[in-house]
Each structure stands twice: as C-alpha cells, then as structure tokens.
PDB file of N, CA and C in Angstrom:
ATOM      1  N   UNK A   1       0.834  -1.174   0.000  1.00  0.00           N
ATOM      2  CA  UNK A   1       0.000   0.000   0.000  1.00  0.00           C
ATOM      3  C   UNK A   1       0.885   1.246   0.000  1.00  0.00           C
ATOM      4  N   UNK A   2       0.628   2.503  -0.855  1.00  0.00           N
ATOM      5  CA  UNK A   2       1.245   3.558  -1.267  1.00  0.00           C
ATOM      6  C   UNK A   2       0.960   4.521   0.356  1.00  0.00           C
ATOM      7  N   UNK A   3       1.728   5.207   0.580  1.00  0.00           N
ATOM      8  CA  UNK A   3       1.672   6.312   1.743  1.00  0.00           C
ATOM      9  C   UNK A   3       0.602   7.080   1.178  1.00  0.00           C
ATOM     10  N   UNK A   4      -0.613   7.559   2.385  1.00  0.00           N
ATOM     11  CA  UNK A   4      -1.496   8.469   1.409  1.00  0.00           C
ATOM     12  C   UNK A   4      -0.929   9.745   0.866  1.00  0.00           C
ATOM     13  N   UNK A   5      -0.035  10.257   1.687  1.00  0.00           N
ATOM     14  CA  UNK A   5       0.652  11.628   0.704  1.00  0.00           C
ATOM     15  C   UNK A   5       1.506  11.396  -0.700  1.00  0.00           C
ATOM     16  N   UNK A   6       1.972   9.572  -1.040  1.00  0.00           N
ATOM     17  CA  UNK A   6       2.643   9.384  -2.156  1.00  0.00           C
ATOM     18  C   UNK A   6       1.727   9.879  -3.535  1.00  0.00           C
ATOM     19  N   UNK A   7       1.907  11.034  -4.040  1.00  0.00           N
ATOM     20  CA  UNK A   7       1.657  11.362  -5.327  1.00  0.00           C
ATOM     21  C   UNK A   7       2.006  11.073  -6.487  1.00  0.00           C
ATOM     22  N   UNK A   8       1.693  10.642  -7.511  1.00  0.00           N
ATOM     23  CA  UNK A   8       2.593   9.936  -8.704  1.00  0.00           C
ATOM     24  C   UNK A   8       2.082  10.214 -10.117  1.00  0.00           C
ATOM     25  N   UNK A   9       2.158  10.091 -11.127  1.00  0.00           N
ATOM     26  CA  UNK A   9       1.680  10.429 -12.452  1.00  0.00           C
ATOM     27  C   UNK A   9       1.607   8.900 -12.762  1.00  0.00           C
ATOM     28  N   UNK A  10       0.327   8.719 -13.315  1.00  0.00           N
ATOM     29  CA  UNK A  10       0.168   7.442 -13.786  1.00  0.00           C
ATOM     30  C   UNK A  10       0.778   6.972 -14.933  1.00  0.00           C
ATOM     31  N   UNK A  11       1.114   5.705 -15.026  1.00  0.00           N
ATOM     32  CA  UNK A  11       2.188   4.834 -15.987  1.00  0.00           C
ATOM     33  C   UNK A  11       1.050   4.647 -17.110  1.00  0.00           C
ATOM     34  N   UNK A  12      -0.230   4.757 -17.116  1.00  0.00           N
ATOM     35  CA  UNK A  12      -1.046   4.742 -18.391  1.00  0.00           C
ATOM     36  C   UNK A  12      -2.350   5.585 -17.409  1.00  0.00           C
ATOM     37  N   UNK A  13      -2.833   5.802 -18.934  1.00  0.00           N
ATOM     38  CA  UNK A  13      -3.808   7.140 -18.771  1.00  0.00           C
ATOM     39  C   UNK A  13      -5.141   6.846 -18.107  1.00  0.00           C
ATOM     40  N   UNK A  14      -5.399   7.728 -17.082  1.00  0.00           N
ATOM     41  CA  UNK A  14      -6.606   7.578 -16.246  1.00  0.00           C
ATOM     42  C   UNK A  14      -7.589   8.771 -16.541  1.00  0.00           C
ATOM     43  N   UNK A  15      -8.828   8.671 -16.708  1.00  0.00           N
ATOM     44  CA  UNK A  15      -9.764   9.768 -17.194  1.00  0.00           C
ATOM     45  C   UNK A  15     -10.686   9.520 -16.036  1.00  0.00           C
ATOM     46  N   UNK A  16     -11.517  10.655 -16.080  1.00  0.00           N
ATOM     47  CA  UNK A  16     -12.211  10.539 -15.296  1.00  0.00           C
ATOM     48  C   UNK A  16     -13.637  11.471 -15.996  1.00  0.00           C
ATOM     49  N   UNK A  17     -14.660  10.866 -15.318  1.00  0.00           N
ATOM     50  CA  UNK A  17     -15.953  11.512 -15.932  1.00  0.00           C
ATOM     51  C   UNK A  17     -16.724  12.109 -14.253  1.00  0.00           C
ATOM     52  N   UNK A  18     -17.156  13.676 -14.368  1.00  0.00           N
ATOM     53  CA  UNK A  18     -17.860  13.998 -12.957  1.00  0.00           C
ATOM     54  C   UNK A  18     -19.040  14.623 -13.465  1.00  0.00           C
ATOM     55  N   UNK A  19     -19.576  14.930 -12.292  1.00  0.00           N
ATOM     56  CA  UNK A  19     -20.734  15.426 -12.580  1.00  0.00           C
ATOM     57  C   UNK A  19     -21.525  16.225 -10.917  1.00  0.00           C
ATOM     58  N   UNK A  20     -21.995  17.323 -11.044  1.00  0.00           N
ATOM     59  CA  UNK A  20     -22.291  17.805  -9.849  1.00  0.00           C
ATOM     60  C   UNK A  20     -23.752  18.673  -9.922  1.00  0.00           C
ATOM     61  N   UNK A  21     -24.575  19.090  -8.888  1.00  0.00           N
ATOM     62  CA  UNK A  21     -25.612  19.559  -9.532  1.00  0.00           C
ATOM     63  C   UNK A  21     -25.496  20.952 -10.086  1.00  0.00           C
ATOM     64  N   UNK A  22     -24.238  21.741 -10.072  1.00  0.00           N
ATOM     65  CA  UNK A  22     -24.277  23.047 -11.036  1.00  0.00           C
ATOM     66  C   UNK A  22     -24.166  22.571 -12.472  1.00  0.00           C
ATOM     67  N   UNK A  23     -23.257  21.433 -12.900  1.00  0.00           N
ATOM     68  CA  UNK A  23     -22.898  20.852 -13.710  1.00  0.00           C
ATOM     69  C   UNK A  23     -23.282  19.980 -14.703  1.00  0.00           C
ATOM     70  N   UNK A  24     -23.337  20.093 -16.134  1.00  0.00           N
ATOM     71  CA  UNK A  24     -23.459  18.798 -16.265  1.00  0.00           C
ATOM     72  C   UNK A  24     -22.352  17.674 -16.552  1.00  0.00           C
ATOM     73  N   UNK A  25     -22.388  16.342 -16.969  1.00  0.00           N
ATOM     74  CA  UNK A  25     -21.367  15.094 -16.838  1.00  0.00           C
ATOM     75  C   UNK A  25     -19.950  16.272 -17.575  1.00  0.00           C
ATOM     76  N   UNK A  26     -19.045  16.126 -16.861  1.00  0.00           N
ATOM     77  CA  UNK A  26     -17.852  16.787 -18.197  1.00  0.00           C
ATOM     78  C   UNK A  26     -16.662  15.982 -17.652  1.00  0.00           C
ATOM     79  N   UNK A  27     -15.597  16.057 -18.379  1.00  0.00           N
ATOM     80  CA  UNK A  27     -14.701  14.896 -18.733  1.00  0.00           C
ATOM     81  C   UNK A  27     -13.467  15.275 -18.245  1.00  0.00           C
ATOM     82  N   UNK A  28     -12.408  14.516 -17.892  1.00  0.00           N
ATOM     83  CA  UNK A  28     -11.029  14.881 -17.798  1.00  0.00           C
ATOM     84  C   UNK A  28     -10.374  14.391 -17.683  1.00  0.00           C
ATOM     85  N   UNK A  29      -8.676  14.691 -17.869  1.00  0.00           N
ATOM     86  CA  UNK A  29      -7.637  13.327 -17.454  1.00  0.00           C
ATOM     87  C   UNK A  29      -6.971  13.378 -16.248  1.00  0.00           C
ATOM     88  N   UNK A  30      -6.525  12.785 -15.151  1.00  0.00           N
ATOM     89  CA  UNK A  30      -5.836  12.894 -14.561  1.00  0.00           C
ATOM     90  C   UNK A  30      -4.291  13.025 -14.825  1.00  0.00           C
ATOM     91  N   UNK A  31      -3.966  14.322 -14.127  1.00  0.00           N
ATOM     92  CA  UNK A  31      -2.496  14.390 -14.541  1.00  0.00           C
ATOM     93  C   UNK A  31      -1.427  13.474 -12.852  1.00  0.00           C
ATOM     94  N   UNK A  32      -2.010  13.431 -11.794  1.00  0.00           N
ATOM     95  CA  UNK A  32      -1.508  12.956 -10.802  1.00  0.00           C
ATOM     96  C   UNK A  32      -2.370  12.535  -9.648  1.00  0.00           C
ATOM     97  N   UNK A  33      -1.807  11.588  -9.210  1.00  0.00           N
ATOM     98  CA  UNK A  33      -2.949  10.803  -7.941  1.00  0.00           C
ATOM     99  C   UNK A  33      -2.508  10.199  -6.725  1.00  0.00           C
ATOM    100  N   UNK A  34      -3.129   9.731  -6.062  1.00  0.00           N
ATOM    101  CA  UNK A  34      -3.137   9.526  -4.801  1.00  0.00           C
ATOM    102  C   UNK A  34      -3.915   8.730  -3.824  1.00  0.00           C
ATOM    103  N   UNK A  35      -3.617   7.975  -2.948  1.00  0.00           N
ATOM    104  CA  UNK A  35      -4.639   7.509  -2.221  1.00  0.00           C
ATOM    105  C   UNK A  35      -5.599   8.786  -1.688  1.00  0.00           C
ATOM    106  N   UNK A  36      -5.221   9.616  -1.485  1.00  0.00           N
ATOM    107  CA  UNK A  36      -6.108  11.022  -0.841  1.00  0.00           C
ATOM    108  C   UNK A  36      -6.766  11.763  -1.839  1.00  0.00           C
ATOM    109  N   UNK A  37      -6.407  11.719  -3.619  1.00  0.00           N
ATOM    110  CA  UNK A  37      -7.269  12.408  -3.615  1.00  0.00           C
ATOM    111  C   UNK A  37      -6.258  12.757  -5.847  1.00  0.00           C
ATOM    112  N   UNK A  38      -6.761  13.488  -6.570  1.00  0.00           N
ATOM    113  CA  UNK A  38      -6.096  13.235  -7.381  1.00  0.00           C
ATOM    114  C   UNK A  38      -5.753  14.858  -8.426  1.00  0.00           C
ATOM    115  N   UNK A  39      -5.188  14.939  -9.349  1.00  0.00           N
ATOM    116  CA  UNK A  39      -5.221  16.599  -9.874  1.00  0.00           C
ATOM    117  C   UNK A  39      -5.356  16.278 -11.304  1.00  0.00           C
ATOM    118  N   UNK A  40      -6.773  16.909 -11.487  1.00  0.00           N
ATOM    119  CA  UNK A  40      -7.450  16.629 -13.024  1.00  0.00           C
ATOM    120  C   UNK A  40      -7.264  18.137 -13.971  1.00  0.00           C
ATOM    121  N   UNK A  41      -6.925  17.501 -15.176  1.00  0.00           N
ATOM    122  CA  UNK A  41      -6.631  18.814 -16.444  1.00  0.00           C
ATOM    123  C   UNK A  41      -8.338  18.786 -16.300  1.00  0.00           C
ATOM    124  N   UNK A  42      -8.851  19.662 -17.006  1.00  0.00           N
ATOM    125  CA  UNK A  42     -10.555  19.653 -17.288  1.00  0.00           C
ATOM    126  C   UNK A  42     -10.820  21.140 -18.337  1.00  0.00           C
ATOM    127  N   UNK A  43     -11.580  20.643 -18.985  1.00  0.00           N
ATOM    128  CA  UNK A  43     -12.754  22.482 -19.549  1.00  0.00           C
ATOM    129  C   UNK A  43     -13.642  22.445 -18.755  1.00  0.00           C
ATOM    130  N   UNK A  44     -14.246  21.893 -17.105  1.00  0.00           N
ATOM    131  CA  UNK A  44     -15.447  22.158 -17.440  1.00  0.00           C
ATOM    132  C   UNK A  44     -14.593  23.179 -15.893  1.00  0.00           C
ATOM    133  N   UNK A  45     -15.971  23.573 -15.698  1.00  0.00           N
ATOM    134  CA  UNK A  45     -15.963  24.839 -14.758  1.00  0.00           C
ATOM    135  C   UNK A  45     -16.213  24.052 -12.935  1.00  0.00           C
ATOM    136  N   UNK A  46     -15.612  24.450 -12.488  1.00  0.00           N
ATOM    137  CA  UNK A  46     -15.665  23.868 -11.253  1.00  0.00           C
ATOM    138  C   UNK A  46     -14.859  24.727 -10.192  1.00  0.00           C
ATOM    139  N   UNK A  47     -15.307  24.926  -8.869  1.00  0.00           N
ATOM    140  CA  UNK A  47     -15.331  25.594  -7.869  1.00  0.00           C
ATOM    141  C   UNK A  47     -14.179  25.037  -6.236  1.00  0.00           C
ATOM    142  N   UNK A  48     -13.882  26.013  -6.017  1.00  0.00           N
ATOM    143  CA  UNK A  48     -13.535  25.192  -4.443  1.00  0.00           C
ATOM    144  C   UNK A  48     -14.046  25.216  -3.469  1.00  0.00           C
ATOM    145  N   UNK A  49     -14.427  23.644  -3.284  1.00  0.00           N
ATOM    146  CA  UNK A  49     -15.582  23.422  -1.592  1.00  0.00           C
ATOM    147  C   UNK A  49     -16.851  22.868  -2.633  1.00  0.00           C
ATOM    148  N   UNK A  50     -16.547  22.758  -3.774  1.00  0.00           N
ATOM    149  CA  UNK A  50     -17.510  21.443  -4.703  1.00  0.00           C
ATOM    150  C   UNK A  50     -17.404  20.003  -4.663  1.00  0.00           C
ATOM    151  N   UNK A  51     -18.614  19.717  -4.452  1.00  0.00           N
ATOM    152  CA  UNK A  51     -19.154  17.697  -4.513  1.00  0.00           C
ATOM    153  C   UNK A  51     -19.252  17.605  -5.894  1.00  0.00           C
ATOM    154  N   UNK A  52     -18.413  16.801  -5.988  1.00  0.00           N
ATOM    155  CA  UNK A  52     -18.412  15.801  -7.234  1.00  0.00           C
ATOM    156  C   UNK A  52     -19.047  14.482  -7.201  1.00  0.00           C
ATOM    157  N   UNK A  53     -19.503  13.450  -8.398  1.00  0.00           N
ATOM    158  CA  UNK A  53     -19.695  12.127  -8.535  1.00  0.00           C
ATOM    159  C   UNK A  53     -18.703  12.091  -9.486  1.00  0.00           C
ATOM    160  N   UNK A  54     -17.816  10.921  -9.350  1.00  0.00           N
ATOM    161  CA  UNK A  54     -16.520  10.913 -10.293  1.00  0.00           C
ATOM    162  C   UNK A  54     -16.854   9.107 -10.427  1.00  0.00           C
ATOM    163  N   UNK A  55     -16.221   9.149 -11.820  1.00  0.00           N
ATOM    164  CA  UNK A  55     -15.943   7.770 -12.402  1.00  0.00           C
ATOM    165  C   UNK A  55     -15.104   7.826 -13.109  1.00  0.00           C
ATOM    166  N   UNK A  56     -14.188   7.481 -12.175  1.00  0.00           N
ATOM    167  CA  UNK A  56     -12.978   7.182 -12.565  1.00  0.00           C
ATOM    168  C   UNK A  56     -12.449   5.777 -13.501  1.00  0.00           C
ATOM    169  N   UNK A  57     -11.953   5.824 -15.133  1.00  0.00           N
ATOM    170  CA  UNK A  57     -11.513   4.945 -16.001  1.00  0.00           C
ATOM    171  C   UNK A  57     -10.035   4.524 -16.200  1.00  0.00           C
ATOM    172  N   UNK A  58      -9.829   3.442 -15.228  1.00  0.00           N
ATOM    173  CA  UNK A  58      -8.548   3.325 -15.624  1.00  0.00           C
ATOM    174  C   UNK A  58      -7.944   2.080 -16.977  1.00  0.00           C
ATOM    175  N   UNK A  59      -6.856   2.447 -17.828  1.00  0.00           N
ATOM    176  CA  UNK A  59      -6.198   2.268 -18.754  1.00  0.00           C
ATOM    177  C   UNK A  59      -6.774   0.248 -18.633  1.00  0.00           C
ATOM    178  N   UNK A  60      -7.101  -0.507 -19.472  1.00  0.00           N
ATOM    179  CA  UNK A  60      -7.315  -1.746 -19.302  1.00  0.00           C
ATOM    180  C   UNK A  60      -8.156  -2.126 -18.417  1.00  0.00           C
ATOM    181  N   UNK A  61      -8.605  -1.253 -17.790  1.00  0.00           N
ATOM    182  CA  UNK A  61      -9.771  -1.982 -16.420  1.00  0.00           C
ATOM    183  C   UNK A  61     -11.262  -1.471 -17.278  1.00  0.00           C
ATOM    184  N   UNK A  62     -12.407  -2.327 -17.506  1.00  0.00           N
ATOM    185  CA  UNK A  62     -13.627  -2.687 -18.633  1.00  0.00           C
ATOM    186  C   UNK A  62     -14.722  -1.330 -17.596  1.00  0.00           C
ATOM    187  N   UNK A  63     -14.249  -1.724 -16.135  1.00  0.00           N
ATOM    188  CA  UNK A  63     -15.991  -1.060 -15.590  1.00  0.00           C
ATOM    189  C   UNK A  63     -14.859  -0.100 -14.327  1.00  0.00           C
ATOM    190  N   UNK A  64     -15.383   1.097 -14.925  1.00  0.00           N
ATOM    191  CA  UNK A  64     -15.006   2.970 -14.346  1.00  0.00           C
ATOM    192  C   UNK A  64     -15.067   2.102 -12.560  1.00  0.00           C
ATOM    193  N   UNK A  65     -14.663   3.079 -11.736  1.00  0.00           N
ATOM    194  CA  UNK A  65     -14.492   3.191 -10.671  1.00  0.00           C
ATOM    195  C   UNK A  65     -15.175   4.567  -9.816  1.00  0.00           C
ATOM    196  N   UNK A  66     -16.160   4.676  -9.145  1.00  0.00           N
ATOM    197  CA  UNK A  66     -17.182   5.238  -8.874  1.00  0.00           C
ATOM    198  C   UNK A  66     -16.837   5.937  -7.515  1.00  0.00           C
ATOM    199  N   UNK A  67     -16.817   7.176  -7.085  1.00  0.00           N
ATOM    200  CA  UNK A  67     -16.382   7.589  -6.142  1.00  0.00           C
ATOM    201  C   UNK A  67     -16.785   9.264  -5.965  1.00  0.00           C
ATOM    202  N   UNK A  68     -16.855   9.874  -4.931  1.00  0.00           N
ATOM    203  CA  UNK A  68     -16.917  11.067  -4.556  1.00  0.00           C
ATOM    204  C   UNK A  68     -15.859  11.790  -4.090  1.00  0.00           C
ATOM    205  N   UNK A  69     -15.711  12.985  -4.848  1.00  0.00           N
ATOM    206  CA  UNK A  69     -14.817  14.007  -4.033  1.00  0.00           C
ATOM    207  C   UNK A  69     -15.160  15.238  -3.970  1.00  0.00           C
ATOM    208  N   UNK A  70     -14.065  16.007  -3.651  1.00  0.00           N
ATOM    209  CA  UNK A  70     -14.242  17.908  -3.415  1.00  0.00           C
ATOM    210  C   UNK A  70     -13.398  18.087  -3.778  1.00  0.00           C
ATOM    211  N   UNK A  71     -13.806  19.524  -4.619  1.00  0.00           N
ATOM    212  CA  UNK A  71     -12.853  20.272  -5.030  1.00  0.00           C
ATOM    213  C   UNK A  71     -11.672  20.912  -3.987  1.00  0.00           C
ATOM    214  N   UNK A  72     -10.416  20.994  -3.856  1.00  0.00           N
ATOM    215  CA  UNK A  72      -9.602  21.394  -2.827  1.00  0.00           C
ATOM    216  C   UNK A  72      -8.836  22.455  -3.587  1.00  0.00           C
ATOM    217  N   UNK A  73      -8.998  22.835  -4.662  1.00  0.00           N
ATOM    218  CA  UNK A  73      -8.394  24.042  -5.353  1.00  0.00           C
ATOM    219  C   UNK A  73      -8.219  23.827  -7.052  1.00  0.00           C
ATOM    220  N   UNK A  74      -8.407  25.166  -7.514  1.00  0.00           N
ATOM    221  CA  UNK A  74      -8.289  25.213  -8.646  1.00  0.00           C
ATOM    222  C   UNK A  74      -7.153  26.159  -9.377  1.00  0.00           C
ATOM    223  N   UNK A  75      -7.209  25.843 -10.807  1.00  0.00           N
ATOM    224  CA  UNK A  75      -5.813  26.545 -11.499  1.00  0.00           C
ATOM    225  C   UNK A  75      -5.955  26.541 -12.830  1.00  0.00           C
ATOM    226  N   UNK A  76      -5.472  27.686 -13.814  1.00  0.00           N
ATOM    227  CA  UNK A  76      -5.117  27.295 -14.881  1.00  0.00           C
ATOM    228  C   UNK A  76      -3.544  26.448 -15.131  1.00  0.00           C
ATOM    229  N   UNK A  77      -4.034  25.694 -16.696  1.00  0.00           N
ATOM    230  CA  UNK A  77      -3.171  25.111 -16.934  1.00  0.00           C
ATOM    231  C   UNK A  77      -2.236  25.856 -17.429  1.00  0.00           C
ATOM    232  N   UNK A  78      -0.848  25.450 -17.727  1.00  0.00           N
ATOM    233  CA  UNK A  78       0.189  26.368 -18.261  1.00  0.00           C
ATOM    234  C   UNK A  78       0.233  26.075 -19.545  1.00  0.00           C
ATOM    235  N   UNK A  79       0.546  26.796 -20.601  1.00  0.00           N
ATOM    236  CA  UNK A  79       0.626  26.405 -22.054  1.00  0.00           C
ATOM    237  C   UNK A  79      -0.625  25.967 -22.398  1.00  0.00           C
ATOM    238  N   UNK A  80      -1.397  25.730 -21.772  1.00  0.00           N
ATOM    239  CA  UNK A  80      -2.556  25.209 -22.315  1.00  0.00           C
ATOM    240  C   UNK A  80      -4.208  25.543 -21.819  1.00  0.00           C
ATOM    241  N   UNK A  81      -4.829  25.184 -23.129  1.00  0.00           N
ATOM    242  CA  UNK A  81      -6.719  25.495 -22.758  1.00  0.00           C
ATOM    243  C   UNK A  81      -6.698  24.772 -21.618  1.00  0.00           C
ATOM    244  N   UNK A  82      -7.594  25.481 -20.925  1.00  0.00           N
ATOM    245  CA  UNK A  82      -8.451  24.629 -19.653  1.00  0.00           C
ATOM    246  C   UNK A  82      -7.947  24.889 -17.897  1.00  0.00           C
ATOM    247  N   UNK A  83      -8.370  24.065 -17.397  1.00  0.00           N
ATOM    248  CA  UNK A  83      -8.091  24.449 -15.664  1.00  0.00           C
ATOM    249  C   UNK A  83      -7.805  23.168 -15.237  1.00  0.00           C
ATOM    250  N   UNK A  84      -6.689  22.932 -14.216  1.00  0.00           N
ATOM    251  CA  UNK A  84      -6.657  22.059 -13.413  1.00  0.00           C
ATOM    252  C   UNK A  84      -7.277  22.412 -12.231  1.00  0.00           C
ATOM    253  N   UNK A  85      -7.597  21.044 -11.497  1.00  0.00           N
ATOM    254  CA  UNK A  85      -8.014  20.966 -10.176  1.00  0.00           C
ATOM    255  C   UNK A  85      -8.075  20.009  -9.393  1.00  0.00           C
ATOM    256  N   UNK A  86      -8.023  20.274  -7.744  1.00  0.00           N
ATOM    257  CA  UNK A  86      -7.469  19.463  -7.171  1.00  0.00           C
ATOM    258  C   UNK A  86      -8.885  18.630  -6.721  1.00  0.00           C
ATOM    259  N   UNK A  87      -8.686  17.468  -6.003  1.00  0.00           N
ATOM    260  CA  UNK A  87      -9.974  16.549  -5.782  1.00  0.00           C
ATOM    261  C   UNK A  87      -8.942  16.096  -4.581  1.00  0.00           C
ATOM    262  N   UNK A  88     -10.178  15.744  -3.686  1.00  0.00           N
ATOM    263  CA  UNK A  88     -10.159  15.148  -2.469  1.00  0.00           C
ATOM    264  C   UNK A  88     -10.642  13.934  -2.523  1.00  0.00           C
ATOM    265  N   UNK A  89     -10.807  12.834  -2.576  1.00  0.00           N
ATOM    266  CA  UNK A  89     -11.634  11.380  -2.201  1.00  0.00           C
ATOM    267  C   UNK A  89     -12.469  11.827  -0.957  1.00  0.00           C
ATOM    268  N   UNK A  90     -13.778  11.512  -1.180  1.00  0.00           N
ATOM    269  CA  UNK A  90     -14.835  11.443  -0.343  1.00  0.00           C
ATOM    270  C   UNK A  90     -15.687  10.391  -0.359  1.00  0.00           C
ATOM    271  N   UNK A  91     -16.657  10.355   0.452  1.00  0.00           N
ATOM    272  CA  UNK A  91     -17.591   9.269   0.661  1.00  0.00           C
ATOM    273  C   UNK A  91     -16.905   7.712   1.563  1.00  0.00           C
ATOM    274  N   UNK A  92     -18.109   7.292   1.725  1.00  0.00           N
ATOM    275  CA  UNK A  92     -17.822   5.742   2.814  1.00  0.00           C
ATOM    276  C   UNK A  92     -16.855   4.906   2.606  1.00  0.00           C
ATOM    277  N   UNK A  93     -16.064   4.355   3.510  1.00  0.00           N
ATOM    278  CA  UNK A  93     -15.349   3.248   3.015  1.00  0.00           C
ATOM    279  C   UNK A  93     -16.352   2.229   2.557  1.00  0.00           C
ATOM    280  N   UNK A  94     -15.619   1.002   1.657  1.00  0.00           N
ATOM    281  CA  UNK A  94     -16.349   0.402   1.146  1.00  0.00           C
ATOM    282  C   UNK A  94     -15.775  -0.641  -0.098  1.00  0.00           C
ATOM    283  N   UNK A  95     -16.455  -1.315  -0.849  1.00  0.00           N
ATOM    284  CA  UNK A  95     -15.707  -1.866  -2.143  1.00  0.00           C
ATOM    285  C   UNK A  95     -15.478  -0.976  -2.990  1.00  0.00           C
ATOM    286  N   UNK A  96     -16.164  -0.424  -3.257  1.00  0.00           N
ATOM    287  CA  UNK A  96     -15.723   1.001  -4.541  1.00  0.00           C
ATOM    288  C   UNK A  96     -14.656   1.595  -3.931  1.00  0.00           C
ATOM    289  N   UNK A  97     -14.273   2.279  -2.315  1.00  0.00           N
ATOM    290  CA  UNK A  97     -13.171   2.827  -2.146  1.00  0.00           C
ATOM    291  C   UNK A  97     -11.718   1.799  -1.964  1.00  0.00           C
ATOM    292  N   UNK A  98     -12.048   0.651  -2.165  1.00  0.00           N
ATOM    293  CA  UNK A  98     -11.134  -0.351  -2.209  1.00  0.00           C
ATOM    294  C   UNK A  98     -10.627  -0.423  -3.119  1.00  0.00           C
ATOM    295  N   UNK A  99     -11.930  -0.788  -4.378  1.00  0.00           N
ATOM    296  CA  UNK A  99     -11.029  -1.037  -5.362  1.00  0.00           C
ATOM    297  C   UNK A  99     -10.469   0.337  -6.465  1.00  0.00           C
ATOM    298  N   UNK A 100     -10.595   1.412  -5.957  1.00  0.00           N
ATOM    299  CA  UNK A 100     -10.120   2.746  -6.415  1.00  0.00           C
ATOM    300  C   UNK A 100      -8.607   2.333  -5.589  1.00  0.00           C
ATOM    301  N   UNK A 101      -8.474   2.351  -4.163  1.00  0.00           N
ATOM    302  CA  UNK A 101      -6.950   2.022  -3.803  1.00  0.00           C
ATOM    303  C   UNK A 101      -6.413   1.060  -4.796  1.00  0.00           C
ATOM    304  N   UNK A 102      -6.765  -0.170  -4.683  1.00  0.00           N
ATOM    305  CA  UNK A 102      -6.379  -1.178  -5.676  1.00  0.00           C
ATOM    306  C   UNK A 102      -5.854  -0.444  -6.700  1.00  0.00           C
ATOM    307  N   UNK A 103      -6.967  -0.228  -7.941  1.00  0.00           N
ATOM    308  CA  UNK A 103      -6.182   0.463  -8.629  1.00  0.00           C
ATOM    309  C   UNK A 103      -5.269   1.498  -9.018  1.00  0.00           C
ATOM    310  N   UNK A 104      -5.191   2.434  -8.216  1.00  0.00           N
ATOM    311  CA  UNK A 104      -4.226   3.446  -7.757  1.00  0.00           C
ATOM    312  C   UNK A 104      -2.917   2.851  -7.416  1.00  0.00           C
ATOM    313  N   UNK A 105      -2.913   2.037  -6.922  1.00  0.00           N
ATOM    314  CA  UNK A 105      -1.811   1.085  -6.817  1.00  0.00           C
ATOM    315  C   UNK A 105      -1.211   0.488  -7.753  1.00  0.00           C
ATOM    316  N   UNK A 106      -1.789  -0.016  -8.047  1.00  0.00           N
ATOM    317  CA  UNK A 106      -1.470  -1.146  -9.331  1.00  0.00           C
ATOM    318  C   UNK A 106      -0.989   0.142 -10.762  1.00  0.00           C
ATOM    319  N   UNK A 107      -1.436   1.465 -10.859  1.00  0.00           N
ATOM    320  CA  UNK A 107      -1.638   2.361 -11.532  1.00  0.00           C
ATOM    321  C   UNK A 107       0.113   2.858 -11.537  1.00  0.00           C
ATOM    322  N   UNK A 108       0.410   2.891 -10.459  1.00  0.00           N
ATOM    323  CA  UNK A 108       1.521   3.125  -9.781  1.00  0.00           C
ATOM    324  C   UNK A 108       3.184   2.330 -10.483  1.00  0.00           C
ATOM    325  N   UNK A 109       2.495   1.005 -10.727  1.00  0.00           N
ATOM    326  CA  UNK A 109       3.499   0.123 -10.393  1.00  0.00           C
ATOM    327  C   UNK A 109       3.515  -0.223 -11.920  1.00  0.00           C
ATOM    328  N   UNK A 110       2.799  -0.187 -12.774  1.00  0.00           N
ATOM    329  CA  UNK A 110       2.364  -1.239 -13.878  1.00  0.00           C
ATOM    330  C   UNK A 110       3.190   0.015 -14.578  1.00  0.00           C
TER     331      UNK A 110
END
C-alpha cells in the first residue's frame, strides 16, 4: 500500500468523468494521484468546496471506478486550454473505495 501523501503520475492514462448539480457530466484526465485524492486537467468549470460524482476509467480496467470528491483548489493550466483541479476522495469506506486504492496502486506500479 502507497503512503497516502505518495503522489505519482500514472504509468497509463486515467480519465475521469464527474458530474455535480451546477454541472453537467464533463470529462477529464488525470495528470496525478493519490490515495487522498487526485489533480485533473478539465474544460469544465468547477469551484472550491464542490461535490463531485466521479468515475474514474482506468487504462485496461472494462468497468469505471465510482467515487466522490471535493474540489480542494483550482488553477489554470500552463501552455494550455483549460483548468486544473485538485480533488479530495470522499464518501464511505467500502468496495468502490477499495477497489479505487487497488487500482491506484497497481496504476503506480504497472
């Protein structure tokens, strides 16, 4: 198991799809992650101290990974369209927050 502060850039590409009630579904990639929480490129518009529903797609895995977070800060990107932002992992422990560690792990290593 990774330290929750170990941050890392994934060895293949993780996207993620959210959705919140200002919002509708909008899309993004993760540029770095974490057991705590992860930092997504995005166009869509998003706030700090925002609930997300995130489904998270990782590289070879068939069925997204389903999870809640908050926004913990936002940014433009450098050189480029769009905003990064930071996400927190939220919601119950559980199998979905398991197998998000799982794969975060494995994300890590592979």
């Amino acid at each position: 198991m990774l330290k929750r502060e170990a941050r890392f850039v994934p060895r293949r590409s993780v996207t993620v799809a959210f959705e919140s009630r200002q919002n509708p579904t909008a899309y993004g990639v993760v540029a770095n992650l974490s057991e705590g929480g992860a930092c997504v490129w995005t166009d869509a518009k998003v706030e700090t101290g925002q609930h997300l529903r995130l489904s998270l797609t990782f590289a070879r895995e068939p069925i997204p990974v389903p999870i809640e977070g908050r926004v913990v800060w936002t940014g433009p990107i450098t050189n480029a369209p769009g905003r990064r932002c930071g996400l927190e992992w939220k919601g119950p422990e559980g199998p979905d927050r398991d197998r998000l560690q799982e794969m975060i792990v494995a994300s890590a290593l592979r």
